[in-house]
Protein backbone atom coordinates (compact mmCIF):
# COMPACT_ATOMS: atom_id res chain seq x y z
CA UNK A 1 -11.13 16.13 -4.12
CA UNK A 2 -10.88 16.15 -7.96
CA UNK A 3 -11.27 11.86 -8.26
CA UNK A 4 -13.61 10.30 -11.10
CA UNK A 5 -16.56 9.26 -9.25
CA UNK A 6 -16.04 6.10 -10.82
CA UNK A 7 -12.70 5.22 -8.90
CA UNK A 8 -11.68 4.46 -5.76
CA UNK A 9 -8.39 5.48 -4.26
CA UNK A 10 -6.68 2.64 -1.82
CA UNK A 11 -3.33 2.78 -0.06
CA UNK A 12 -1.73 0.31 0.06
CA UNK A 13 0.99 -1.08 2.31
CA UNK A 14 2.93 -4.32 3.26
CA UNK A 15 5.81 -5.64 5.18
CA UNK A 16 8.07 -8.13 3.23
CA UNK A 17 10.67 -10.50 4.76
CA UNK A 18 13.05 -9.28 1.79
CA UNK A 19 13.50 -7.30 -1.78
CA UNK A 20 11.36 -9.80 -4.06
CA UNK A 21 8.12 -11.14 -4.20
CA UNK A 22 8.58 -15.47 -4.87
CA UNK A 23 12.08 -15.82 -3.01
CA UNK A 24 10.82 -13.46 0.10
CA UNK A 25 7.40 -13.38 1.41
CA UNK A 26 4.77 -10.67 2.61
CA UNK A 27 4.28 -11.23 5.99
CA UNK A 28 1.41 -8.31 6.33
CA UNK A 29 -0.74 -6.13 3.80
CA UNK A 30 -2.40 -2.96 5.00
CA UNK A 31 -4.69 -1.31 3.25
CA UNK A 32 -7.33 1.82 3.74
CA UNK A 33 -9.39 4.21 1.35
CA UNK A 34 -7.55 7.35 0.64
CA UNK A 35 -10.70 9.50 0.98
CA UNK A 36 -12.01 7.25 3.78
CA UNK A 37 -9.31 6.21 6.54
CA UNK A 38 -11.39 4.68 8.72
CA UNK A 39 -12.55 2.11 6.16
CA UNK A 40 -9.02 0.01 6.44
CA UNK A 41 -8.15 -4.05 6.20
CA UNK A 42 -5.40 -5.96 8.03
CA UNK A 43 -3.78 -8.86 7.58
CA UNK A 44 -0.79 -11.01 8.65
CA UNK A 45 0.38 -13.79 6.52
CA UNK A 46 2.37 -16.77 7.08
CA UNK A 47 5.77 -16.72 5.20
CA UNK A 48 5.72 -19.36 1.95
CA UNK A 49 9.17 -20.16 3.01
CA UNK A 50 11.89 -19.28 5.37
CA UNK A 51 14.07 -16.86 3.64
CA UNK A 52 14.66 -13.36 5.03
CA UNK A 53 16.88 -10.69 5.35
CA UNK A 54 17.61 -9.86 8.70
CA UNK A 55 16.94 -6.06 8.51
CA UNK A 56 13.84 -6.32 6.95
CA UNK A 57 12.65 -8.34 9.73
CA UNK A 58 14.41 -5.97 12.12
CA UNK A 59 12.05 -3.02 10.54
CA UNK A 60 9.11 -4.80 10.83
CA UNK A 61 9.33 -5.98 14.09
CA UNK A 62 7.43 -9.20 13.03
CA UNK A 63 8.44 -13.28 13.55
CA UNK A 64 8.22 -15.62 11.17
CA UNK A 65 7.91 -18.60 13.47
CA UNK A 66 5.22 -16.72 15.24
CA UNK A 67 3.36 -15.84 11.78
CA UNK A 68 3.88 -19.47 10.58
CA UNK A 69 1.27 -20.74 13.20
CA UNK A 70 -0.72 -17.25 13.53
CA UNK A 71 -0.64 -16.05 9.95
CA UNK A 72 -3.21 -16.62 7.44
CA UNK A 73 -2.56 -18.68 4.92
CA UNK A 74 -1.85 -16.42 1.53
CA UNK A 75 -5.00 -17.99 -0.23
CA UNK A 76 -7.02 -16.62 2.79
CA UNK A 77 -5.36 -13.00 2.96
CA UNK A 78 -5.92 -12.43 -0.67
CA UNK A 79 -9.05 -13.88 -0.82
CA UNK A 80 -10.36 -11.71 2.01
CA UNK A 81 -8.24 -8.59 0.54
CA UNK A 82 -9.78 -9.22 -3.09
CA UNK A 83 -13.74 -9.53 -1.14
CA UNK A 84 -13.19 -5.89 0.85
CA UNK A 85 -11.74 -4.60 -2.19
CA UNK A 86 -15.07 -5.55 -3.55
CA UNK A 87 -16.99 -4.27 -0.78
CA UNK A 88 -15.68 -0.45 -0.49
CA UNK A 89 -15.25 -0.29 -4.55
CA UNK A 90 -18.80 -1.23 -5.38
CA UNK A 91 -19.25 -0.29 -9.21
CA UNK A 92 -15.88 1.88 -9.35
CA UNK A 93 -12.95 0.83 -10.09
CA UNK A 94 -9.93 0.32 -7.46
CA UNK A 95 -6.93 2.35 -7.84
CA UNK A 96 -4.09 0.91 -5.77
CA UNK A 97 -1.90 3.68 -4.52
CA UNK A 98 1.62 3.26 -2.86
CA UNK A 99 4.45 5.01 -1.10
CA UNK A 100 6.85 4.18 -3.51
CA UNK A 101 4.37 1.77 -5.27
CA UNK A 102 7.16 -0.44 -7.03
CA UNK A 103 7.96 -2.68 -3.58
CA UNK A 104 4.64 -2.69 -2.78
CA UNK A 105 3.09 -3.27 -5.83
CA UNK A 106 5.45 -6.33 -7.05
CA UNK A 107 4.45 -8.11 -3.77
CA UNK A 108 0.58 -7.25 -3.91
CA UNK A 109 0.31 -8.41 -7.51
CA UNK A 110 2.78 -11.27 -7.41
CA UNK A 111 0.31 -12.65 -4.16
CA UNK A 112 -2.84 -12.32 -6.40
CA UNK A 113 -1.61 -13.75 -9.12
CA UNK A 114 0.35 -16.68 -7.88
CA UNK A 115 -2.55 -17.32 -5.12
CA UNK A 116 -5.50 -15.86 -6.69
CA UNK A 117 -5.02 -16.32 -10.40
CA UNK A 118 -5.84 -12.51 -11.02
CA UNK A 119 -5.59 -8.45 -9.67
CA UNK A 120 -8.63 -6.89 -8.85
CA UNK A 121 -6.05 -4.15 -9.35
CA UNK A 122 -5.90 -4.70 -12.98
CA UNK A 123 -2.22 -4.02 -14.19
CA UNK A 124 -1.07 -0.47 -12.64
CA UNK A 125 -1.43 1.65 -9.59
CA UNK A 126 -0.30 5.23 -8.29
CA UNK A 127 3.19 5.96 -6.99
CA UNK A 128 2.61 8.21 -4.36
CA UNK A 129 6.40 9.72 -4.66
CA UNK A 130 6.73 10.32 -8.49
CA UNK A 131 2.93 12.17 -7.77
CA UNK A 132 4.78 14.38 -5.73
CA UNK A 133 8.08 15.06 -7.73
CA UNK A 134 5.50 16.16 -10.47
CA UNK A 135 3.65 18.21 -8.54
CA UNK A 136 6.29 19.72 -7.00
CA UNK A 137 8.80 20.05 -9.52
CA UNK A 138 11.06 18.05 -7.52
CA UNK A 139 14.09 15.59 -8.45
CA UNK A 140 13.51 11.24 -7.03
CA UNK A 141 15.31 12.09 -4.06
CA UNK A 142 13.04 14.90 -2.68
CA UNK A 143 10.78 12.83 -2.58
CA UNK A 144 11.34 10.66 0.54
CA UNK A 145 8.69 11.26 3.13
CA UNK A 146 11.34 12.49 5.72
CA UNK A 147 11.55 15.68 2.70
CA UNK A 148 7.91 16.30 2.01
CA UNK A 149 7.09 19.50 3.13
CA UNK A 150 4.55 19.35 6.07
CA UNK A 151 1.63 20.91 4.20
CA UNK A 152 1.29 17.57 2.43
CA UNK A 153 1.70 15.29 5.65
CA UNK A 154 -1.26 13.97 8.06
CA UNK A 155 -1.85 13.32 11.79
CA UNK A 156 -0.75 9.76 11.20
CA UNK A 157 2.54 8.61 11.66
CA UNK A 158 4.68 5.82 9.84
CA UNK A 159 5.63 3.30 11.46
CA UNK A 160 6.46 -0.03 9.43
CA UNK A 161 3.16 -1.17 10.04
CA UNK A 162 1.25 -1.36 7.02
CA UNK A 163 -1.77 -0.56 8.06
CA UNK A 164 -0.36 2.30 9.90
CA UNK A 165 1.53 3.21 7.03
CA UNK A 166 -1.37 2.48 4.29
CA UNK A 167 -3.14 5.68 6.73
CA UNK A 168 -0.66 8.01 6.43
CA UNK A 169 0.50 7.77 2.89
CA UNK A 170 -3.15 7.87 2.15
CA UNK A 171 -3.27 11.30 4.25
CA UNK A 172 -0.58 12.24 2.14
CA UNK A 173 -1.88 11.28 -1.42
CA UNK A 174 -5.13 13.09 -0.44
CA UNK A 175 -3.53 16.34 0.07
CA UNK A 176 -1.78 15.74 -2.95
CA UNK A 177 -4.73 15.32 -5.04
CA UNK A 178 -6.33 18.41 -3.25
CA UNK A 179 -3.08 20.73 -4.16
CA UNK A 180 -2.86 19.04 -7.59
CA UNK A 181 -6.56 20.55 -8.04
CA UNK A 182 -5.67 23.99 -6.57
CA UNK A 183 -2.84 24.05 -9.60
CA UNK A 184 -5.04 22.89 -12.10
CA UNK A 185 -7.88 25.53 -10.66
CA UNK A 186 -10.05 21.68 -10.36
């Protein structure tokens, strides 16, 4: 895979009770290393308060009055996201990558910052999807994972959970990567 040594790919996925980070709440955060699937992190949060939207729940498949009293606390889940981002990165840096990144990313970094005070992040990450429609030559709305031809898709399946999501669009970013080397002749 043509990846500076000194980064770390991680996908990066979470379930959201609505559109925005602040009025809606992540209410689970799934994460693995792109080159590494079995290295992965879990975690289910409890809501910071009790707005929703009633299909994003309905996509999910998760409770908020069952997370409220099961969750972790967002303090905790970003605390113990932050320490195994730590832990797999080492001395390279972590590169958060998403499925379009934009949801995903606005909830990750609003979390940090509001409960952590800072990104281990820094300030960007990888959309998975705008990789692809520049590798491929492709307009936005080829890009949906339903359109992607098969060579680029894995074993695992999405399935609205993150972590099960985080795997596959990490299956898919690797073979991106290794077809964006092939073109290069990386």
């Amino acid at each position: 895979m043509s990846q500076k040594a000194a980064e770390i790919y991680v996908s990066v996925d979470i379930e959201a009770s609505g559109p925005i980070p602040g009025k809606y709440s992540m209410l689970s955060l799934g994460a693995c290393v792109v080159d590494d699937p079995a290295k992965t992190f879990y975690v289910e949060l409890q809501p910071i308060n009790d707005e929703f939207v009633p299909e994003a729940l309905a996509v999910s498949k998760l409770n908020l009055e069952h997370l409220k009293s099961n969750g972790h606390t967002p303090v905790q889940a970003m605390t113990e996201f932050e320490k195994w981002i730590k832990k797999i990165a080492r001395m390279r840096v972590p590169v958060f990558v998403g499925f379009n990144a934009c949801f995903d990313w606005a909830f990750v970094n609003w979390y940090f910052i509001e409960f952590l005070g800072s990104n281990p992040f820094g300030m960007s990450g990888i959309d998975i999807k705008s990789f692809y429609m520049g590798l491929g030559g492709v307009s936005w709305n080829q890009t949906r994972s339903s359109q992607l031809p098969d060579k680029f898709k894995g074993p695992s399946k999405q399935t609205h959970n993150a972590l099960d999501d985080a795997r596959a669009q990490g299956e898919i970013f690797c073979k991106l990567l290794l077809a964006s080397g092939e073109r290069s002749g990386g």
